[in-house]
N, C-alpha and C. Protein backbone atom coordinates (compact mmCIF):
# COMPACT_ATOMS: atom_id res chain seq x y z
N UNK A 1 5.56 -200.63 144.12
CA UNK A 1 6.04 -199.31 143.80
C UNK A 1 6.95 -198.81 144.93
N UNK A 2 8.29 -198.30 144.75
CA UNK A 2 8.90 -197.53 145.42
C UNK A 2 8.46 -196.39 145.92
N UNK A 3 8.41 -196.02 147.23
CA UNK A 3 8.19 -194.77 147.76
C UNK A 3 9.24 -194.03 148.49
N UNK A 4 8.83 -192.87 148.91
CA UNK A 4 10.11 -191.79 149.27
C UNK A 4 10.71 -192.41 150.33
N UNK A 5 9.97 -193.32 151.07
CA UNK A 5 10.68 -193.99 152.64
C UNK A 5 11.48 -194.47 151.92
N UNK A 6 11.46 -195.44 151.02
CA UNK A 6 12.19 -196.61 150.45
C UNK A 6 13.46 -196.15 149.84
N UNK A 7 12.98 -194.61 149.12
CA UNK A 7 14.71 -194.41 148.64
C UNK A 7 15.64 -193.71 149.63
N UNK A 8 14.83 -192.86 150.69
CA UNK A 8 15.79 -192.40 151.54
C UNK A 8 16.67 -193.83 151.86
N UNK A 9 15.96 -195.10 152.58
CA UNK A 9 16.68 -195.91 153.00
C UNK A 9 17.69 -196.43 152.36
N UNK A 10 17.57 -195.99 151.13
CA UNK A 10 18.37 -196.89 150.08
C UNK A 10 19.57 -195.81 149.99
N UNK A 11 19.24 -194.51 150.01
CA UNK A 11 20.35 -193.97 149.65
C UNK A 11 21.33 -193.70 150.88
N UNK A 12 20.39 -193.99 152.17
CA UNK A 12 21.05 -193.59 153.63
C UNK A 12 21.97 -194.93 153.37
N UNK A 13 21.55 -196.07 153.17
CA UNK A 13 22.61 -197.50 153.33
C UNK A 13 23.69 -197.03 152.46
N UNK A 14 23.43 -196.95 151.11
CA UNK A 14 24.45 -196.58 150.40
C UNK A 14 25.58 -195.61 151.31
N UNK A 15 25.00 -194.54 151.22
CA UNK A 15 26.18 -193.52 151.98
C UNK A 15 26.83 -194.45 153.04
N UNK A 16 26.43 -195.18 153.97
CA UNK A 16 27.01 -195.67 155.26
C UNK A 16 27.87 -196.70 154.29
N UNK A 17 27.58 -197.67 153.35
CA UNK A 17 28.63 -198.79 152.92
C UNK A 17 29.44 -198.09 152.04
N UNK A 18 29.06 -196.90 151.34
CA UNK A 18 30.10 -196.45 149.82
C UNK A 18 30.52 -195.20 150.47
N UNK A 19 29.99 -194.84 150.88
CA UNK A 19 30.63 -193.29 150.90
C UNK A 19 29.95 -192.32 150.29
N UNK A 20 29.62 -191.67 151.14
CA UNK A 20 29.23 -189.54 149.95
C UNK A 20 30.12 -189.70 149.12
N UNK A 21 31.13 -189.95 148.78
CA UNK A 21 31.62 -189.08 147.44
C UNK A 21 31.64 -190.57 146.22
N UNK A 22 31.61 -191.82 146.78
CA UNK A 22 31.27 -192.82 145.66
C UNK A 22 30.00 -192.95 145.20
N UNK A 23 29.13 -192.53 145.63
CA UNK A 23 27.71 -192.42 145.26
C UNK A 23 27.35 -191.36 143.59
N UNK A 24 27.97 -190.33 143.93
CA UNK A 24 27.82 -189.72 142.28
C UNK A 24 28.62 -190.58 141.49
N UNK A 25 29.41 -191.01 141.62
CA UNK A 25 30.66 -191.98 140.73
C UNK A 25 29.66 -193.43 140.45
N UNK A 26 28.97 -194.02 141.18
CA UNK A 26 28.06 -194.66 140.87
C UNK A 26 26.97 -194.67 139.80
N UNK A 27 26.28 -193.36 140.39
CA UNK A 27 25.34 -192.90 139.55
C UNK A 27 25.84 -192.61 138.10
N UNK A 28 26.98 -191.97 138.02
CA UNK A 28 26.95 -191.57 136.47
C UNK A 28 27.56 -192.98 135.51
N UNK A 29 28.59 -194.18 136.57
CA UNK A 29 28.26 -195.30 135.47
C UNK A 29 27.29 -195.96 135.25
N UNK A 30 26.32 -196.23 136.23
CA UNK A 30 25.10 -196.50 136.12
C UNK A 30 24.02 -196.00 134.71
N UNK A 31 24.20 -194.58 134.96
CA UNK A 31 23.70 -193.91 133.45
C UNK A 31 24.18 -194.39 132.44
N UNK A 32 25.72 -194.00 132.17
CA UNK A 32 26.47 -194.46 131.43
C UNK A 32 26.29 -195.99 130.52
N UNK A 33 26.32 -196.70 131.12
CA UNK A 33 26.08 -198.20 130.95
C UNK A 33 24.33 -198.08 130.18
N UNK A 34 23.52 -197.40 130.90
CA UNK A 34 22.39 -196.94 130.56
C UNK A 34 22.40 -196.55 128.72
N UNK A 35 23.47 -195.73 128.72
CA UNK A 35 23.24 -195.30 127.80
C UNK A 35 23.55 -196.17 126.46
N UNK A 36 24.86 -196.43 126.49
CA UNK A 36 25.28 -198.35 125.87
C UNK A 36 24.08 -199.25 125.69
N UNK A 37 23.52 -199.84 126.73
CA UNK A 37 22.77 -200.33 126.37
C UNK A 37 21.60 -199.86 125.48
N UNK A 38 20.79 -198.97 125.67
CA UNK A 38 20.24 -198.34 124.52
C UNK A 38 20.67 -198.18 123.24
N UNK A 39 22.24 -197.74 123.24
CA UNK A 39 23.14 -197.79 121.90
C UNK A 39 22.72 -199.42 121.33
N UNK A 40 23.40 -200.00 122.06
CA UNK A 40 23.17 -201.64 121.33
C UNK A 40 21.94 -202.03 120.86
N UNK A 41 21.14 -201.50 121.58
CA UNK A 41 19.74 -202.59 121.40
C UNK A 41 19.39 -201.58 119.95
N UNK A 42 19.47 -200.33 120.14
CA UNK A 42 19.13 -199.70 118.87
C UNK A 42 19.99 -199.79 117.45
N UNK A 43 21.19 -200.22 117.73
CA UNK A 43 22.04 -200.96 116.65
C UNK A 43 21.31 -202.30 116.09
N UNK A 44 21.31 -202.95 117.18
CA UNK A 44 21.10 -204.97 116.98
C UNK A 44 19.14 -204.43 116.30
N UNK A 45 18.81 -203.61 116.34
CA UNK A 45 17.09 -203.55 116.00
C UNK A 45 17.20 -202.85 114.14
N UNK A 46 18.34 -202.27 113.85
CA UNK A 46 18.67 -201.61 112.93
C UNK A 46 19.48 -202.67 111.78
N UNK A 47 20.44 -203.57 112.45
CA UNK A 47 20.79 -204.36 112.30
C UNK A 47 19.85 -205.94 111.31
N UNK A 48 19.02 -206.28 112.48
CA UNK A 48 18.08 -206.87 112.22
C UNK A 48 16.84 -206.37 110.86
N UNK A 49 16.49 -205.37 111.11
CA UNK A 49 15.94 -204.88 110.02
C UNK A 49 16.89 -205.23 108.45
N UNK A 50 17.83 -204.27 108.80
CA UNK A 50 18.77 -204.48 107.40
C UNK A 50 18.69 -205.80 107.02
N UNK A 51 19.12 -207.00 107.71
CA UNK A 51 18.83 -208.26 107.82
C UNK A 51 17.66 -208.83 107.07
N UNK A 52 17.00 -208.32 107.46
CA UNK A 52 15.80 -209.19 106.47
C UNK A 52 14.86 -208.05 105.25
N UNK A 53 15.21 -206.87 105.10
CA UNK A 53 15.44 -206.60 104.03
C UNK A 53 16.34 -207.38 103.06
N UNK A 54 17.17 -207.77 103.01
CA UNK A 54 18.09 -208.42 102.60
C UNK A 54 17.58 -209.63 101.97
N UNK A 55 16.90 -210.41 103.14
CA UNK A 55 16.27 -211.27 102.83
C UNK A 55 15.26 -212.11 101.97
N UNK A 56 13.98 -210.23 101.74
CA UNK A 56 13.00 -210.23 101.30
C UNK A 56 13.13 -210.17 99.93
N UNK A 57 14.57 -209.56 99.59
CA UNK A 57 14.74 -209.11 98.23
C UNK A 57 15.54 -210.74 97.35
């Protein structure tokens, strides 16, 4: 499990290699991409269903 030491460190490295101001620019493709993926998998699961309905009939 991650603890609060662990993300300060993580976010202190970050700032020193990316920069304060690339760090939100990070974060929101990070989400972003986040969110896509959820899109897909809930397509390809919708997808699949239709699929073998199809099938059954």
């Amino acid at each position: 499990m991650i603890g609060t030491t662990e993300i300060v460190v993580i976010a202190a490295t970050g700032m020193v290699l990316f920069g304060a101001s690339a760090l939100p620019k990070f974060a929101r493709s990070i989400g972003q991409a986040k969110k896509e993926l959820e899109k897909g998998l809930k397509e390809g699961a919708e997808e699949e269903k239709t699929t073998s309905e199809k099938e059954e009939s």
